[in-house]
Protein backbone atom coordinates (compact mmCIF):
# COMPACT_ATOMS: atom_id res chain seq x y z
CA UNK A 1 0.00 0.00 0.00
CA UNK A 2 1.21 3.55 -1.17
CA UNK A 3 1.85 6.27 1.46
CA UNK A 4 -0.74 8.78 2.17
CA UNK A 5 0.18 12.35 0.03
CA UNK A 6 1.41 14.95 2.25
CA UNK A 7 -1.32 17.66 2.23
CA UNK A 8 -2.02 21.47 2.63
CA UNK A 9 -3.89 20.53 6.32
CA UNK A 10 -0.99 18.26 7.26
CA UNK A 11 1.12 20.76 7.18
CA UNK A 12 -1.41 23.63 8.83
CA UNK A 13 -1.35 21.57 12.08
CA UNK A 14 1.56 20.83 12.49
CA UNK A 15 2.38 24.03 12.09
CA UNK A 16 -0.49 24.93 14.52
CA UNK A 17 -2.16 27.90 12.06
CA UNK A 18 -5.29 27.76 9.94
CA UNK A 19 -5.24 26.25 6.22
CA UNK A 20 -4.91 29.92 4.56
CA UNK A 21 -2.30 30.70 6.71
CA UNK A 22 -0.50 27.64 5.48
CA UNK A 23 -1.08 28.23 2.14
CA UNK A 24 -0.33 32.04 2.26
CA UNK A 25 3.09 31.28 3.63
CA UNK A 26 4.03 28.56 1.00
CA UNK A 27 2.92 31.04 -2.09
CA UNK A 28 5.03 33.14 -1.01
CA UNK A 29 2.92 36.07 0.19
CA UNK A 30 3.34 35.70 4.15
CA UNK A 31 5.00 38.98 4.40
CA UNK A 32 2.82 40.95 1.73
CA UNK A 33 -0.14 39.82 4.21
CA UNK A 34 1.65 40.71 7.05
CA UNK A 35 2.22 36.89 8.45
CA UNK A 36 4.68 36.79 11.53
CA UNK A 37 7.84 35.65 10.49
CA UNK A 38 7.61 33.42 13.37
CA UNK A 39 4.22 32.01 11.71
CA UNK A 40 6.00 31.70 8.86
CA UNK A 41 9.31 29.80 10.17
CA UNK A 42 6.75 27.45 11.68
CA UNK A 43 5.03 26.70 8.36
CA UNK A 44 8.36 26.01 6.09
CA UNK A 45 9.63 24.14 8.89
CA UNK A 46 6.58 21.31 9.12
CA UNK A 47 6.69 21.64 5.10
CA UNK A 48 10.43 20.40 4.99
CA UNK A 49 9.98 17.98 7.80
CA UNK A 50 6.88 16.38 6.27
CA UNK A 51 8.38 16.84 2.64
CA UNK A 52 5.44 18.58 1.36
CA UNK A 53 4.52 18.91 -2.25
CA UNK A 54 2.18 20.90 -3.80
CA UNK A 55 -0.51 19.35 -6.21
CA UNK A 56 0.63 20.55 -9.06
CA UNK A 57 -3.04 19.71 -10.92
CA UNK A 58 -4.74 21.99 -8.16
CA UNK A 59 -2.39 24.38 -8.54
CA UNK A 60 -2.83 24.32 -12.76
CA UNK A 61 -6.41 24.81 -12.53
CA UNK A 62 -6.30 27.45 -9.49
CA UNK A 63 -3.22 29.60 -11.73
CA UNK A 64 -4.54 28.14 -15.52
CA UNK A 65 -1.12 27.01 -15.89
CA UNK A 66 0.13 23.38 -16.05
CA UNK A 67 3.61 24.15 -15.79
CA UNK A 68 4.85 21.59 -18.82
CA UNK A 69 5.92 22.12 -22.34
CA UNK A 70 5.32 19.55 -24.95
CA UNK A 71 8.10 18.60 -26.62
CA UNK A 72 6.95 16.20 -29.93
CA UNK A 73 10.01 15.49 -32.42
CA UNK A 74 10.39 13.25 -35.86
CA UNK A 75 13.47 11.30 -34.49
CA UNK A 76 15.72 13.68 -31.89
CA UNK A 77 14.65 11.64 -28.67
CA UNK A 78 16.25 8.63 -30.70
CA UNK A 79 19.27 9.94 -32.41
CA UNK A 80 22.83 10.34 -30.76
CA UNK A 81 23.30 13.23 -33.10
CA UNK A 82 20.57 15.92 -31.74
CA UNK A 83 19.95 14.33 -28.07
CA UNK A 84 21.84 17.54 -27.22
CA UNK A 85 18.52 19.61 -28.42
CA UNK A 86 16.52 18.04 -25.87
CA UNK A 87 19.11 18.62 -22.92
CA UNK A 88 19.29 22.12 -23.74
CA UNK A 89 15.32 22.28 -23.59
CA UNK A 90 15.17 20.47 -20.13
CA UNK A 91 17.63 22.33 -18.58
CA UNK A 92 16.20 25.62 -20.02
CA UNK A 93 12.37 24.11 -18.88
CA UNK A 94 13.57 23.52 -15.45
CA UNK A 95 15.55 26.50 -14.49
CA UNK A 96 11.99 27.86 -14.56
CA UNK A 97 10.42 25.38 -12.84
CA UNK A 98 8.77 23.53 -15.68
CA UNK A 99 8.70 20.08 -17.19
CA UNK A 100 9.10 18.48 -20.58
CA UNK A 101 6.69 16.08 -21.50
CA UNK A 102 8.84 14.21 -24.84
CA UNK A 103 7.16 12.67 -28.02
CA UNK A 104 8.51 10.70 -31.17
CA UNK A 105 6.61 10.91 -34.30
CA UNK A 106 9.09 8.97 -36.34
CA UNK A 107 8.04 11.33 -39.10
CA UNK A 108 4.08 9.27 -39.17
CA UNK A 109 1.97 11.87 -39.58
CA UNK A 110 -1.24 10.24 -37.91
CA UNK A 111 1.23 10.10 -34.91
CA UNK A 112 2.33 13.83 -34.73
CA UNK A 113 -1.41 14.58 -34.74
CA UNK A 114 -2.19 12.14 -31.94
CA UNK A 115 0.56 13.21 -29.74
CA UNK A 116 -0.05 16.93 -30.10
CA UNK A 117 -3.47 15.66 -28.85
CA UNK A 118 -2.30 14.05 -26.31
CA UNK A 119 -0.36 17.29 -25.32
CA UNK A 120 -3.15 19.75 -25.27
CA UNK A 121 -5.33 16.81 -23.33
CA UNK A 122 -2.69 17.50 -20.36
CA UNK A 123 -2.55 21.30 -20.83
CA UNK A 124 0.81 21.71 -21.98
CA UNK A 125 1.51 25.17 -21.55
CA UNK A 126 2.83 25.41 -25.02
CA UNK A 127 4.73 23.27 -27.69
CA UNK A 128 8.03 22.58 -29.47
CA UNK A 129 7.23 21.05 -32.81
CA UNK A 130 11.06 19.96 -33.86
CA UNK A 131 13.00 17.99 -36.68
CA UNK A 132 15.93 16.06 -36.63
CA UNK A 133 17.31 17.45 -39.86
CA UNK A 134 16.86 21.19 -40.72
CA UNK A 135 13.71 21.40 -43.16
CA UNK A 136 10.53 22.69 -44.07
CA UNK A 137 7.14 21.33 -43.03
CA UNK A 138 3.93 21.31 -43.51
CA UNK A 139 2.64 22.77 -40.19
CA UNK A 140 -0.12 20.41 -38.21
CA UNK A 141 -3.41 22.38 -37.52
CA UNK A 142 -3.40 20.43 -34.00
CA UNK A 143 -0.17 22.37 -32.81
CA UNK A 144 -2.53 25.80 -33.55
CA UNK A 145 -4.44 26.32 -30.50
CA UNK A 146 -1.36 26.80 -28.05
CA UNK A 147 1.76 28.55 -27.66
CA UNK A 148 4.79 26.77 -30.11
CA UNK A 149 7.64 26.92 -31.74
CA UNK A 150 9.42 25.43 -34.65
CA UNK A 151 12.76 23.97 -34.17
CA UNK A 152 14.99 23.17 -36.71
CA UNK A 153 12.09 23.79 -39.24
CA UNK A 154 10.11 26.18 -41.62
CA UNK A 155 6.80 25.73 -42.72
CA UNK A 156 5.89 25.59 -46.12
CA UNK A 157 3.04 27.70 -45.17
CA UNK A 158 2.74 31.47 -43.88
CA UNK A 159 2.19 30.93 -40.52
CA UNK A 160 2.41 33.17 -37.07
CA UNK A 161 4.72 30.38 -35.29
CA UNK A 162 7.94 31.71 -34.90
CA UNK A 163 11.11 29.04 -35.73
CA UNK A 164 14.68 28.17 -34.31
CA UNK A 165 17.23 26.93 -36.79
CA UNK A 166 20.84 27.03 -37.09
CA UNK A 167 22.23 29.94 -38.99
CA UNK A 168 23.54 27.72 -41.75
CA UNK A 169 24.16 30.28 -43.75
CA UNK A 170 27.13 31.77 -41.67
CA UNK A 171 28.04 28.54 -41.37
CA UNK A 172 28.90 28.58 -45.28
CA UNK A 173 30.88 31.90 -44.97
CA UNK A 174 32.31 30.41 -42.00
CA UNK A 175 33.58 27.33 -43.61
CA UNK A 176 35.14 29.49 -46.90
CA UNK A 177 37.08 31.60 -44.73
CA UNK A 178 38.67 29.00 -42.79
CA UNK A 179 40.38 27.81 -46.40
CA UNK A 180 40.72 31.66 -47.38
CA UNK A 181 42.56 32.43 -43.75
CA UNK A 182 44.67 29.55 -44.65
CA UNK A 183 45.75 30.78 -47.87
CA UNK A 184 43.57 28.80 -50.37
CA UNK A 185 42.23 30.64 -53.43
CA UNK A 186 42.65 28.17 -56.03
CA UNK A 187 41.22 24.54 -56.42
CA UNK A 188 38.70 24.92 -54.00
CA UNK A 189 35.73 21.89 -54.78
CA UNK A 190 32.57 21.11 -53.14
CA UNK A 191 31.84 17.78 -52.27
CA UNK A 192 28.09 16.80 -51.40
CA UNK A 193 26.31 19.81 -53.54
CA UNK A 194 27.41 22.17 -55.46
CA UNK A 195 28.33 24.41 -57.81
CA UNK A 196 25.17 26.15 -58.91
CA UNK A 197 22.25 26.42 -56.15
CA UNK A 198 20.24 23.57 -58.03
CA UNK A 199 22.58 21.17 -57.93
CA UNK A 200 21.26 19.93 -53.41
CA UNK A 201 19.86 16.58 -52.29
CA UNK A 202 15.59 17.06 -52.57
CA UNK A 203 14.63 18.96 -49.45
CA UNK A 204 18.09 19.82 -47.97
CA UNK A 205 17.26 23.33 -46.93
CA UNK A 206 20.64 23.14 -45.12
CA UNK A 207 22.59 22.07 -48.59
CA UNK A 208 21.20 25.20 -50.20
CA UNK A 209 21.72 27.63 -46.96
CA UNK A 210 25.20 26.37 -46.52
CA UNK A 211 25.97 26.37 -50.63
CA UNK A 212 24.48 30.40 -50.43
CA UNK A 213 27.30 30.78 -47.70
CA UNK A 214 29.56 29.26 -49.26
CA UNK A 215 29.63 30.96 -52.56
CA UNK A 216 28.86 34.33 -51.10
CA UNK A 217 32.21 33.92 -48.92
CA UNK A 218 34.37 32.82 -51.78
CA UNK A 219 32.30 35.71 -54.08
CA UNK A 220 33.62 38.39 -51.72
CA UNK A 221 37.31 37.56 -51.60
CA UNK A 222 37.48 37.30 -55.59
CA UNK A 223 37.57 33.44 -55.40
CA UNK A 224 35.89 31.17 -57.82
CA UNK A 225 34.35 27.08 -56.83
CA UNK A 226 36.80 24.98 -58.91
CA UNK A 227 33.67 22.36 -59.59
CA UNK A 228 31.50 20.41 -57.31
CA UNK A 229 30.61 16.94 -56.48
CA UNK A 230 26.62 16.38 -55.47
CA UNK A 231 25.78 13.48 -53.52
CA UNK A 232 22.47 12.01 -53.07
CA UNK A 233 22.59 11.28 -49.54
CA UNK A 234 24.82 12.67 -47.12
CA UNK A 235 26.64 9.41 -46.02
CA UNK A 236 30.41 7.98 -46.20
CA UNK A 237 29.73 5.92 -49.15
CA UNK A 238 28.78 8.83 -51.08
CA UNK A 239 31.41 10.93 -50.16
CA UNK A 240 33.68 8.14 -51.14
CA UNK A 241 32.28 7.70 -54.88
CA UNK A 242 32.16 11.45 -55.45
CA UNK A 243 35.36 12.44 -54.20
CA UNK A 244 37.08 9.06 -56.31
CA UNK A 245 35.05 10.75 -59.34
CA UNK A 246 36.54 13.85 -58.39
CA UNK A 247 40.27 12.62 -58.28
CA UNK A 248 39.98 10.37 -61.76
CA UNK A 249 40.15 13.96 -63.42
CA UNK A 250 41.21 16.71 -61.12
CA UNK A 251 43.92 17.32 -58.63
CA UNK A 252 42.29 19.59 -55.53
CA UNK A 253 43.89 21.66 -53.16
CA UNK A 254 41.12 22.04 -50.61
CA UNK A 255 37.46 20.14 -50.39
CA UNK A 256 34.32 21.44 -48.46
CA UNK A 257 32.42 18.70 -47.57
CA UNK A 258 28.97 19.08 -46.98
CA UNK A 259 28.72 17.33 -43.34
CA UNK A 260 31.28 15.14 -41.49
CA UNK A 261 29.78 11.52 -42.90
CA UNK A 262 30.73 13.20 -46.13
CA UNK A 263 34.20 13.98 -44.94
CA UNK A 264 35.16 10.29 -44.01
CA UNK A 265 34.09 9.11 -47.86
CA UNK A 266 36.42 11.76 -48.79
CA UNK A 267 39.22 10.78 -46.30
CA UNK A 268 39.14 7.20 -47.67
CA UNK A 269 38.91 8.57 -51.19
CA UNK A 270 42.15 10.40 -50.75
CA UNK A 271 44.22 8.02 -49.10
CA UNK A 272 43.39 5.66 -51.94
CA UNK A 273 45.11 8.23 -54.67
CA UNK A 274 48.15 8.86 -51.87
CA UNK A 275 46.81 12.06 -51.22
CA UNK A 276 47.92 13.31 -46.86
CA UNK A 277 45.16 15.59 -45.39
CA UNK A 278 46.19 18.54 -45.03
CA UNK A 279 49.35 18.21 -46.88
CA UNK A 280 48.41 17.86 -49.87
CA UNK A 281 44.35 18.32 -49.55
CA UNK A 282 42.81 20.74 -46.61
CA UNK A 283 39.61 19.90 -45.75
CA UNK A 284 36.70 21.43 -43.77
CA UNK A 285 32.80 20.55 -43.09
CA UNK A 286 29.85 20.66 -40.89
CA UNK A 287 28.07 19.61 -37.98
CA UNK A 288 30.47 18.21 -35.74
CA UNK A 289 29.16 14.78 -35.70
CA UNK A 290 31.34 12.59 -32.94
CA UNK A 291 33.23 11.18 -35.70
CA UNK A 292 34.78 14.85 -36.95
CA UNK A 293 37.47 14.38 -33.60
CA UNK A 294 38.05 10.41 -34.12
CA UNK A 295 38.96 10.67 -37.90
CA UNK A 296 43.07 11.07 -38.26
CA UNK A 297 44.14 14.11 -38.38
CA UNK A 298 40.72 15.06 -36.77
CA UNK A 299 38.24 17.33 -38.86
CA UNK A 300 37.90 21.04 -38.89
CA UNK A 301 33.72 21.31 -38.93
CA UNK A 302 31.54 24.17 -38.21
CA UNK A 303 29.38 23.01 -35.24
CA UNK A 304 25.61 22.06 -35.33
CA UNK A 305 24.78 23.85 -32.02
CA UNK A 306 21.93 21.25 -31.13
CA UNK A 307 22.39 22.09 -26.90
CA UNK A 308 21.82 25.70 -27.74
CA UNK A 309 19.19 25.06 -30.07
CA UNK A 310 16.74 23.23 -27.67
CA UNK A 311 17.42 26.39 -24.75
CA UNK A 312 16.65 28.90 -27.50
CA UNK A 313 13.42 27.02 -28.36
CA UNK A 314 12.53 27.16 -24.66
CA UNK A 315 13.51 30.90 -24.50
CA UNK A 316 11.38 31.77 -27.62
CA UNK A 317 8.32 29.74 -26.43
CA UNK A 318 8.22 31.68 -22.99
CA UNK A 319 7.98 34.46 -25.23
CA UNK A 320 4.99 33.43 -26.93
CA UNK A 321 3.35 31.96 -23.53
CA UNK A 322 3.94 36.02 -22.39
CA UNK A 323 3.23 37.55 -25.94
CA UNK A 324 0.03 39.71 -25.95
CA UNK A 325 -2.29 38.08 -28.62
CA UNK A 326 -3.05 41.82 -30.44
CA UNK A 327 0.71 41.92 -30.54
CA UNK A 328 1.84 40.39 -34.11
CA UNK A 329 5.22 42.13 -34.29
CA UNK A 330 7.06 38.85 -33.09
CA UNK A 331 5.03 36.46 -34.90
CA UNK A 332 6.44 34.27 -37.62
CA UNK A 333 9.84 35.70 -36.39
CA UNK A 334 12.81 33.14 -37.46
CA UNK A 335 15.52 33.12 -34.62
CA UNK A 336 19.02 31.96 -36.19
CA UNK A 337 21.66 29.97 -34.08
CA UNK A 338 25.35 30.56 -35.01
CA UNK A 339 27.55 27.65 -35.71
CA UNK A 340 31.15 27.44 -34.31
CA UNK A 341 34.07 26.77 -36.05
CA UNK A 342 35.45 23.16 -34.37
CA UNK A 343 39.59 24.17 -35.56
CA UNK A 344 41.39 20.69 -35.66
CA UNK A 345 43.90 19.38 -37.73
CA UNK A 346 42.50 19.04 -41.18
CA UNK A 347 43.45 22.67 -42.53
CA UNK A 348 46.96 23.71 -43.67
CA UNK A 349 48.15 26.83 -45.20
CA UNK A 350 48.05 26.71 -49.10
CA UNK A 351 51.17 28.21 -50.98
CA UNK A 352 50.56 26.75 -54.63
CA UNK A 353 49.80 27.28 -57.55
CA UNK A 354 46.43 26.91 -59.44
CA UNK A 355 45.33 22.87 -59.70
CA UNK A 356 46.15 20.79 -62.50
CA UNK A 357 44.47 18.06 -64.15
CA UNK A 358 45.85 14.56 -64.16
CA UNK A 359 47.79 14.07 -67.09
């Protein structure tokens, strides 16, 4: 048999003062109502020794707040990649004194719509709607009638949700300059999309923002893509095959790589033609996936910031919770994240000449 729950009374007589009092006290408002502090000792002291705990349910419907936040996802709960997104959420949740009720759609659209259900059923206080990969969405009606955000997504639609993503187009710039800092002007290729703003996987809305930042980098010092490589998925195996393509015909001295899974392809790929990174090819990519600081040398990438991602989410939604309704001036607002450069070992200074092709 359970214990008996701690209650408001239990703690009123052992305190010796009336219910109200009690209640007063643990609110908060014993001094604005003139409560003794010796009344009020007396009251936190029996709550601490009994281990009192509010009910939160009585306390939603007395305040009309259920202090949680849905959280409802495609696939972040269950990837190692973004986990980070949801630890920067619960630790921004709970340094106010909220929870985070998680859900996983695994993209199943009948799903998102029954947990966002299920989420306004509890009285979520308001929502994170979030993907695993940056994209745009179609946005569900049920995630309409409370407080959200997007994370890590635009909608295909106009709508008044504000959205969190990674500023992916800095990230481009960001990844250009590291090869222009390090001398490289010449035999610069893309591998993974690329050269012309077509030329991305279907629905990689980071390919194109990254590819925008990319060329507008190079653009500004004078510096011109030597060619590209596109993949059609962003894994090793592709990055492998391109970059081999790459190398039948053309001898680079520096690769961007679309994302790290990329960059591995591209290590093998090089090592296969006796090409040394950085000797003889620098290299640079994105997202900072664990395997950028196992590869040999390890990987210069410019961070996903998934931790500071999920807080921002949290930040923006209290924002909405607070937002006046006639105010529209913040609504549909897209908040960017910057991406930090991860400097390893995978850059070195470029003195050559132009590139050459294989005779």
């Amino acid at each position: 048999m359970s214990p008996r729950r701690v209650t408001l009374a239990d703690v009123a007589k052992a305190a010796g003062v009336s219910r109200p009092t009690a209640s007063l006290v643990l609110s908060g408002r014993g001094r604005e109502l003139r409560i003794s502090q010796d009344v009020e000792e007396r009251v936190l002291r029996a709550a601490d020794e009994l281990q009192y705990r509010p009910n939160i349910v009585s306390v939603g419907l007395r305040t009309g707040t259920s202090r949680t936040i849905g959280f409802v996802s495609d696939t972040v709960a269950t990837s190692r990649l973004a986990g980070d997104m949801i630890k920067g959420a619960l630790e921004a949740a709970r340094e106010r004194g909220f929870m985070l009720f998680i859900g996983e759609t695994e993209g199943d659209a009948e799903l998102e719509r029954l947990l966002l259900q299920a989420m306004h059923d509890r009285q979520v206080d308001g929502l994170i709607l979030a993907s695993m990969f940056t994209r745009t969405i179609k946005v569900p009606k049920a995630i309409t009638t409370a407080p959200a955000v997007l994370l890590n997504a635009l909608p295909k639609q106009p709508t008044p949700l504000p959205a969190v993503l990674p500023d992916e187009v800095e990230a481009g710039r960001r990844a250009a300059r590291v090869l222009l800092e390090a001398g490289h002007r010449d035999g610069i290729y893309l591998i993974g999309a690329g050269p012309g703003l077509r030329n991305v996987p279907a629905e990689s809305l980071a390919a194109v923002e990254r590819l925008v930042g990319i060329r507008e980098a190079l653009g500004e010092a004078g510096v011109t893509v030597a060619g590209a490589r596109t993949c059609p998925d962003w894994q090793p195996e592709y990055g492998l095959a391109a970059t081999r393509d790459l190398l039948e015909t053309e001898r680079p001295r520096a690769l961007i790589c679309f994302n790290d899974r990329i960059a591995l392809g591209a290590y093998q790929a090089l090592d296969d033609f006796g090409l040394k990174v950085p000797a003889d090819v620098s290299v640079v990519s994105f997202d900072d996936h664990p395997i950028a600081s196992w590869m040999r040398p390890q990987l210069t990438t410019v961070a996903l910031p998934h931790y500071e991602l999920g807080r921002k989410a949290v930040d923006v939604l209290f924002t909405e919770i607070e937002r006046d309704s006639a105010d529209t001036e913040q609504a549909g607002q897209v908040h960017r994240v910057p991406m930090p450069v991860r400097n390893r070992e995978s850059v070195a200074r470029d003195s050559s000449a132009e590139p050459h092709a294989l005779r």
